[in-house]
Protein backbone atom coordinates (compact mmCIF):
# COMPACT_ATOMS: atom_id res chain seq x y z
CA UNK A 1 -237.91 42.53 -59.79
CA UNK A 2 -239.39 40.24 -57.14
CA UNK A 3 -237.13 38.21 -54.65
CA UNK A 4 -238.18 34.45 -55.52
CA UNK A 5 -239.77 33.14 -58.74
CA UNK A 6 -241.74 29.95 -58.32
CA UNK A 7 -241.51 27.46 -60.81
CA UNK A 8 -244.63 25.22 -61.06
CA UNK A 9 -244.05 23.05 -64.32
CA UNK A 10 -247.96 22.02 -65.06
CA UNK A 11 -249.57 18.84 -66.47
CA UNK A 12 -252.88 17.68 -65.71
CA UNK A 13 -253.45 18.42 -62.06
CA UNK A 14 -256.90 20.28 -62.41
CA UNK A 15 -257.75 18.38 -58.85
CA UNK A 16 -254.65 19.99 -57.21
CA UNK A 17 -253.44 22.83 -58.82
CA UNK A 18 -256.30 25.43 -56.90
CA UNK A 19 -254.36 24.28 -53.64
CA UNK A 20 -250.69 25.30 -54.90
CA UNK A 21 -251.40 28.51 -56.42
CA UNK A 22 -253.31 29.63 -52.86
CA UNK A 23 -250.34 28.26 -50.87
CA UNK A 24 -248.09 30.77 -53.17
CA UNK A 25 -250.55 33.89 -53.05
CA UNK A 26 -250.19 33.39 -49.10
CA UNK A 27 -247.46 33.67 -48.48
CA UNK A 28 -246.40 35.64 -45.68
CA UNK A 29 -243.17 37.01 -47.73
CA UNK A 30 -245.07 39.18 -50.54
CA UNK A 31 -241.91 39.86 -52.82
CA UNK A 32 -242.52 36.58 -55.03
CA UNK A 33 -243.87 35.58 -59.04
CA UNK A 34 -245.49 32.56 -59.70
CA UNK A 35 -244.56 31.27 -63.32
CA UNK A 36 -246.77 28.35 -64.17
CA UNK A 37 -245.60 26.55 -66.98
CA UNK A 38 -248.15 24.86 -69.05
CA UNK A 39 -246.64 21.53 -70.51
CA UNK A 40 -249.85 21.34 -72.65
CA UNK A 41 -252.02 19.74 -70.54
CA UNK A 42 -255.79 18.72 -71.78
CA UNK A 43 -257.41 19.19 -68.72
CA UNK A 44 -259.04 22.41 -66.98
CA UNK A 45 -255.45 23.14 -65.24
CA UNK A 46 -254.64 26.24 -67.03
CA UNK A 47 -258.04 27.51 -66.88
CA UNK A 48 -257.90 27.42 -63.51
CA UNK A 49 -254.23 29.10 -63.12
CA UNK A 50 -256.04 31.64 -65.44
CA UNK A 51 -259.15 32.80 -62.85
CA UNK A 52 -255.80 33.24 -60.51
CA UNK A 53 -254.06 35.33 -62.78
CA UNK A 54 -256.45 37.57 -63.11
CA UNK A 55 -256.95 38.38 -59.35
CA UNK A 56 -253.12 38.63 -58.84
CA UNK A 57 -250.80 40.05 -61.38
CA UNK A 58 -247.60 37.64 -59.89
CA UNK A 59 -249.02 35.01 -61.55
CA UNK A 60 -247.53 34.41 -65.21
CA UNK A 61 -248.74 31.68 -67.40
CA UNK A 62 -246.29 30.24 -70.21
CA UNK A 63 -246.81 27.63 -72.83
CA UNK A 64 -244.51 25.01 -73.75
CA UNK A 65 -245.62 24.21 -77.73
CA UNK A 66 -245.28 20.24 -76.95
CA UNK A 67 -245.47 18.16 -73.82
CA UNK A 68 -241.87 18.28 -72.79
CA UNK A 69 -242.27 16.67 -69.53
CA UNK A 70 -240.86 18.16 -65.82
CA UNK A 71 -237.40 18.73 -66.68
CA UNK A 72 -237.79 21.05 -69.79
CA UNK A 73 -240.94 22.17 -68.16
CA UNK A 74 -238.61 23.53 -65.01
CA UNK A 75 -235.87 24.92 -67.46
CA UNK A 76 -238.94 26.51 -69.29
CA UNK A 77 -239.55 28.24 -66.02
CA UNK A 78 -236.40 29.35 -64.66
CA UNK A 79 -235.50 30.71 -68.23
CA UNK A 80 -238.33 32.87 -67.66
CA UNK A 81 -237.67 33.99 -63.90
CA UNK A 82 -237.56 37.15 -63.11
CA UNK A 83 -236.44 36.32 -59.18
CA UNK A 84 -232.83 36.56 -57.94
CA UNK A 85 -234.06 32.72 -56.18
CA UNK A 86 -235.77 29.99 -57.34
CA UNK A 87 -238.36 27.71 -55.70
CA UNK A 88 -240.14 24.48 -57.63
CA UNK A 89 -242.97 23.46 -56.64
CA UNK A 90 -245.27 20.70 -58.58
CA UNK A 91 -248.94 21.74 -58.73
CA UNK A 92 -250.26 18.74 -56.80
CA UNK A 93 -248.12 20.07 -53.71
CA UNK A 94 -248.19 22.69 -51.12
CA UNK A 95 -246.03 24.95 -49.60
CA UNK A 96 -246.50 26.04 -45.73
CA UNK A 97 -247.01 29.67 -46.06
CA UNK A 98 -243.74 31.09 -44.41
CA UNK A 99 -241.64 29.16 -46.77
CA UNK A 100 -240.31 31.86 -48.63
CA UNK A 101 -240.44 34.49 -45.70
CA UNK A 102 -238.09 31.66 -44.08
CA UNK A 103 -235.85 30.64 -46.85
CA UNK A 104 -235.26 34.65 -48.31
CA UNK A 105 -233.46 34.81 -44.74
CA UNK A 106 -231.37 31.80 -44.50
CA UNK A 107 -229.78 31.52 -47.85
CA UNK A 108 -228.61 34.86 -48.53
CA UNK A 109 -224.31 33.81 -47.67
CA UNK A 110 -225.28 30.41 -49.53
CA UNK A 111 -225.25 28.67 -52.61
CA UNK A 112 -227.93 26.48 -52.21
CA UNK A 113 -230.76 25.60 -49.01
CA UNK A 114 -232.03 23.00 -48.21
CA UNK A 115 -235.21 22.25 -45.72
CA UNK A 116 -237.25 19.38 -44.98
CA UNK A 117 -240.82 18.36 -46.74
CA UNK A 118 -244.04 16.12 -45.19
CA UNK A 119 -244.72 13.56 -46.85
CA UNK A 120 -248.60 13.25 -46.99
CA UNK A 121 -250.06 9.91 -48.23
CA UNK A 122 -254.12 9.37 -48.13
CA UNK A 123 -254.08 12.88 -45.33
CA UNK A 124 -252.04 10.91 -42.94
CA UNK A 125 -249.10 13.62 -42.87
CA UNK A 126 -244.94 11.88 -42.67
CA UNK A 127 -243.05 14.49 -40.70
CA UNK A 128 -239.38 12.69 -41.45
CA UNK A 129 -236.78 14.96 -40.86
CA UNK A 130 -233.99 14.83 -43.23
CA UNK A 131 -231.95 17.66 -42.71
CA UNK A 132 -231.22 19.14 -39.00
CA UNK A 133 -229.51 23.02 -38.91
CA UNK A 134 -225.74 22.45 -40.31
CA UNK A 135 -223.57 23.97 -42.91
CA UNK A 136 -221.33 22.45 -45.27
CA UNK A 137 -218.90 22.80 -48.07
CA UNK A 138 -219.60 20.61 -51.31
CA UNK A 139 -217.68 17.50 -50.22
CA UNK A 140 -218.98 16.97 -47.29
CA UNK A 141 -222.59 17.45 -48.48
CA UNK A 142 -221.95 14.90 -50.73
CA UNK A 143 -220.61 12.90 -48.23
CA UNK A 144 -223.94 13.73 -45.33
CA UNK A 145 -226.20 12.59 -48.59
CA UNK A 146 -224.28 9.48 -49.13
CA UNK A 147 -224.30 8.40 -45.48
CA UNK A 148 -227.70 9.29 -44.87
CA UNK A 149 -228.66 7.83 -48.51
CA UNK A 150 -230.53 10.53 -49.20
CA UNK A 151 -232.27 11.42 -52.57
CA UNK A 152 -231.17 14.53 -54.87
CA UNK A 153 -235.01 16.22 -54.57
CA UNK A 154 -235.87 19.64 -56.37
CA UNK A 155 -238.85 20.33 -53.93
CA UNK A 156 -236.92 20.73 -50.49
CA UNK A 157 -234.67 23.82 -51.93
CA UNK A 158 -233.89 26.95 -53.03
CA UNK A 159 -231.49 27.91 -55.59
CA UNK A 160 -229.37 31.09 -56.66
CA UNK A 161 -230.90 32.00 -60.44
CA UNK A 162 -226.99 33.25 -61.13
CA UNK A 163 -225.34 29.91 -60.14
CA UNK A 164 -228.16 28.31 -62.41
CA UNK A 165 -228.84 30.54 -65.63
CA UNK A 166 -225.42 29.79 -67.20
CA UNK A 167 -225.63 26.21 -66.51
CA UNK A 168 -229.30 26.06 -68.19
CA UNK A 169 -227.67 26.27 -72.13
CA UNK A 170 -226.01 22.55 -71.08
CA UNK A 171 -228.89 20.43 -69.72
CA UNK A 172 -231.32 22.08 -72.07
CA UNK A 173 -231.42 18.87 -74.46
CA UNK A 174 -233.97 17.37 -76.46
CA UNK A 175 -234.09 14.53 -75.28
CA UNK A 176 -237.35 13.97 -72.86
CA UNK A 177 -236.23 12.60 -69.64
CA UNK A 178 -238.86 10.11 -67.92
CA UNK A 179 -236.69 9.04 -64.70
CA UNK A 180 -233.98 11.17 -62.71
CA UNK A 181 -235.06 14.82 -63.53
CA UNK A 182 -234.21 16.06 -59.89
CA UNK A 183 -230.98 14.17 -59.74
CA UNK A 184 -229.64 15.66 -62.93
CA UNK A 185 -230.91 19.03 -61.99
CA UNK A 186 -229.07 18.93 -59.05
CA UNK A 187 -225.80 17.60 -60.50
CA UNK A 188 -225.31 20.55 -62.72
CA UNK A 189 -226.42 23.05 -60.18
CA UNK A 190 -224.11 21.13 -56.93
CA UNK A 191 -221.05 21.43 -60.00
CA UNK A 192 -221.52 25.38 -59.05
CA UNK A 193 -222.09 25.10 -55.60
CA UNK A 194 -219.12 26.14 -52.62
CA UNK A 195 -221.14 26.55 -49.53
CA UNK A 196 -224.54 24.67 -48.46
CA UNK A 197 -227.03 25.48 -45.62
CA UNK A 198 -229.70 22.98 -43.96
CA UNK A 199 -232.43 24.03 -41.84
CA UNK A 200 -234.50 21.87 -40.03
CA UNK A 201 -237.94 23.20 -41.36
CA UNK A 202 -240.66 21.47 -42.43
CA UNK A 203 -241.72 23.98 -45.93
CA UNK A 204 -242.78 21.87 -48.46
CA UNK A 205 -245.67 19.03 -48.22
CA UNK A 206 -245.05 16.25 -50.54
CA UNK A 207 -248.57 14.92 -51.65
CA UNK A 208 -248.44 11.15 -52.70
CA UNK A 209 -251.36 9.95 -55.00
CA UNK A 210 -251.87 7.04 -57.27
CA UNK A 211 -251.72 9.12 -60.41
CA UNK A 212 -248.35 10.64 -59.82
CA UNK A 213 -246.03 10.05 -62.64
CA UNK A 214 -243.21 8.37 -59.85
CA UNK A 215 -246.47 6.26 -59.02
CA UNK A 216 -246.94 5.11 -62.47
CA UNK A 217 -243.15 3.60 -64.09
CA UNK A 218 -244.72 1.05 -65.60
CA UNK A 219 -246.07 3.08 -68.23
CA UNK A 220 -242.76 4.67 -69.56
CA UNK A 221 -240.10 2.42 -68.75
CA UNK A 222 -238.92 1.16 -72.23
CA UNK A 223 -236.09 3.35 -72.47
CA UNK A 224 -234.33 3.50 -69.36
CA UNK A 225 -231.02 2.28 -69.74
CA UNK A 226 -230.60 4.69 -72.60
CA UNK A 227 -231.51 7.18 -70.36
CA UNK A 228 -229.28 6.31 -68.20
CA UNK A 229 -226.35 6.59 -70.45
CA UNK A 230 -227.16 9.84 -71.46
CA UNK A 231 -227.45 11.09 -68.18
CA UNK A 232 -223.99 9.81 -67.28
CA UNK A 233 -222.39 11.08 -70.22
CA UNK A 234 -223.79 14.43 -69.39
CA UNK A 235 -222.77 14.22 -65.91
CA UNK A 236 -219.21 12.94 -66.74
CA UNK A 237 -218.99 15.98 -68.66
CA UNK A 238 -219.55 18.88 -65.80
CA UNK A 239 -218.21 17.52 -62.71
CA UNK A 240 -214.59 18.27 -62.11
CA UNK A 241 -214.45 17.47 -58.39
CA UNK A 242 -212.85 13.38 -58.30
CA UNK A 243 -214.80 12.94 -55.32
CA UNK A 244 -218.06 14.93 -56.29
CA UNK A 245 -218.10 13.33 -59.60
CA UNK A 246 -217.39 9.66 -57.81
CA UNK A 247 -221.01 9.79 -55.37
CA UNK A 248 -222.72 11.64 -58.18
CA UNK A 249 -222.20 8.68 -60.92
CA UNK A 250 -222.82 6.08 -58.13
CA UNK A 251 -226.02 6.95 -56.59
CA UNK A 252 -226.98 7.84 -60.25
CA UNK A 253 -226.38 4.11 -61.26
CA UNK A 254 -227.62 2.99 -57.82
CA UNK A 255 -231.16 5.28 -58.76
CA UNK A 256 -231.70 3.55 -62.22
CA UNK A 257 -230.80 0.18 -60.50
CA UNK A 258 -233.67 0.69 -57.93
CA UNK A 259 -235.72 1.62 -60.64
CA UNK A 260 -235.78 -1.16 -63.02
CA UNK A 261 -236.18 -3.38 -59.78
CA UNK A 262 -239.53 -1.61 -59.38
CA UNK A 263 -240.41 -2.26 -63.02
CA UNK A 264 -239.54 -5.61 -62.59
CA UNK A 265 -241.48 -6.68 -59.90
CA UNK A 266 -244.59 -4.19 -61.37
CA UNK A 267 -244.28 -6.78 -64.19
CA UNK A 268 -244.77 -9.62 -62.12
CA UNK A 269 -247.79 -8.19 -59.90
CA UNK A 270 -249.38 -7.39 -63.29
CA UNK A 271 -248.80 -10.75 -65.26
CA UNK A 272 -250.14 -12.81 -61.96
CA UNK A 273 -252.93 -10.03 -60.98
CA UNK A 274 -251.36 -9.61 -57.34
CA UNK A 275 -252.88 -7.86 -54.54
CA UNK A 276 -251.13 -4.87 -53.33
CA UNK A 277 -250.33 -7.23 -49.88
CA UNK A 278 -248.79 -9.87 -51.99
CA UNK A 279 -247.10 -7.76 -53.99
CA UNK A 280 -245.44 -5.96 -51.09
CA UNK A 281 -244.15 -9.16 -49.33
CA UNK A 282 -242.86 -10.23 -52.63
CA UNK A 283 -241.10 -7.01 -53.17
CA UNK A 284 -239.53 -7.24 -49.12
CA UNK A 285 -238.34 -10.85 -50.04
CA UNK A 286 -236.76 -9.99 -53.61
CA UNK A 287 -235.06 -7.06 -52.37
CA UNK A 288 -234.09 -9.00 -49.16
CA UNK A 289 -232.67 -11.97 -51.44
CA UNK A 290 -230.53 -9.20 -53.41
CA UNK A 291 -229.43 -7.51 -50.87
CA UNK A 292 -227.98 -10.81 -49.52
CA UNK A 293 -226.68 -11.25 -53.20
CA UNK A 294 -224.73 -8.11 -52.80
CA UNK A 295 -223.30 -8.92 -49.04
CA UNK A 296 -221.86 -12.25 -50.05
CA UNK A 297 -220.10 -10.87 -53.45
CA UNK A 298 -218.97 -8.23 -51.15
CA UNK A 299 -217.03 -10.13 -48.75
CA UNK A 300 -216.25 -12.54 -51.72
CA UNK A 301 -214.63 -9.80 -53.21
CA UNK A 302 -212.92 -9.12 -50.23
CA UNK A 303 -211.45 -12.20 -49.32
CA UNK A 304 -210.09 -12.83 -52.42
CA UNK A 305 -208.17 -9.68 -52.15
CA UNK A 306 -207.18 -10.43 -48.91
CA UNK A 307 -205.70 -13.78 -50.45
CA UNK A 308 -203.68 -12.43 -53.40
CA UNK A 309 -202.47 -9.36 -51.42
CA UNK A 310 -201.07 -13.00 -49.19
């Protein structure tokens, strides 16, 4: 059985997907599978993953019957895993090629790892460091993500397939999930999770392009809010932890809030044909405007309490 399985849920990426199968062939830590999961695409993608398969035998292809989109794509995957750890990586990414050697060594008295990705945007390559070297219990994890207002990614981890297997039968729904995949991935894995290790590595590269599907809201944003009531009602429903349960819920309403602010202003810079410049001043002056909003109802709030409390 190999050490890590990685997960690459796969949907049209024919111009990428050559570059993340080679990262995961070398790598310098041999012990791995690659499970591509095709989420019937109609492009050359699998084709592709194919000519790899048949030069290296850790390469397995599986085939979802519909388009199920990333979530059930990555629960396709891990259902499949042969690997005692679990790696995701999307198929227009990269890994650096000591990831795994790196990450099989760190998380072995862990729950859950965490590292830090580039963000790479038109080549020019974002080395922000998110996480420095630090171990923590669940609490205060939650607690360094909420003061650091940092997002719940998939990429920039690795996971325990034990901690994660049992937990797959409950966020295995039908429902397809547009928005929030990674956060509610996380959520049901962090419900499982006691102790939490951060390196400061840079592992994964994080390859923005215009024809991402987080690039591209505006074409699958009519059901949002339901979405987003189904994902709290599923996370109500697995956290036990008051104060676990209390940031999870938040930044999940705080994430679809952000969202629909993007779809929002999209709207705008489509119905008046902005430029991008425009566009982007607009969006700094109507998130300036409600963050201002937000301060003043704030210390409304306050000073009301203040009063009656008088």
């Amino acid at each position: 059985m190999p050490k890590i399985s990685i997960i690459m849920p796969t949907f049209n990426v024919e111009k990428y997907i050559a570059r993340a199968i080679k990262s995961c062939i070398n790598q310098t830590f041999k012990d791995i599978e690659i499970i591509i999961v095709d989420d019937l695409v109609s492009d050359n993608s699998i084709n592709i993953a194919k000519e790899y398969a048949k030069k290296d035998e850790r390469i397995k292809i599986i085939h979802n019957e519909k388009n199920l989109g990333t979530f059930a794509a990555r629960n396709a995957g891990v259902k499949a895993a042969g690997g005692g750890y679990l790696l995701f990586l999307d198929p227009d990414d990269y890994l650096e090629l000591n990831a795994c050697e790196l990450v099989i060594n760190e998380i072995q008295d862990y729950d859950l790892l965490c590292f830090n990705a580039i963000i790479i945007n038109n080549e020019d390559k974002n080395y922000k460091k998110n996480y420095d070297n630090a171990i923590f219990n669940l609490r205060d994890f939650c607690s360094f993500l909420d003061n650091k207002n940092l997002a719940l990614f998939v990429c920039n981890k690795i996971y325990k397939k034990s901690l994660l297997i049992d937990k797959i039968k409950e966020i295995d729904f039908k429902e397809r999930l547009i928005y929030a995949e990674d956060h509610l991935f996380n959520a049901f894995y962090l419900s499982q999770c006691k102790k939490i290790k951060c390196i400061d590595n840079f592992l994964y590269n994080y390859y923005q392009h215009s024809q991402s599907i987080t690039n591209n809201f505006a074409n699958n944003h009519k059901n949002i809010f339901l979405q987003l009531d189904l994902l709290l009602l599923k996370l109500q429903s697995i956290l036990i932890d008051d104060y676990v349960k209390e940031f999870i819920l938040k930044r999940t309403k705080k994430l679809y809030y952000n969202i629909s602010l993007e779809l929002y202003l999209l709207d705008i810079k489509n119905k008046y044909n902005l430029i991008d410049k425009k566009y982007f001043f607009l969006r700094f002056l109507y998130r300036l405007k409600m963050s201002i909003k937000k301060k003043i109802f704030s210390l409304k709030y306050k000073k009301g309490k203040t009063n009656n409390a008088n």
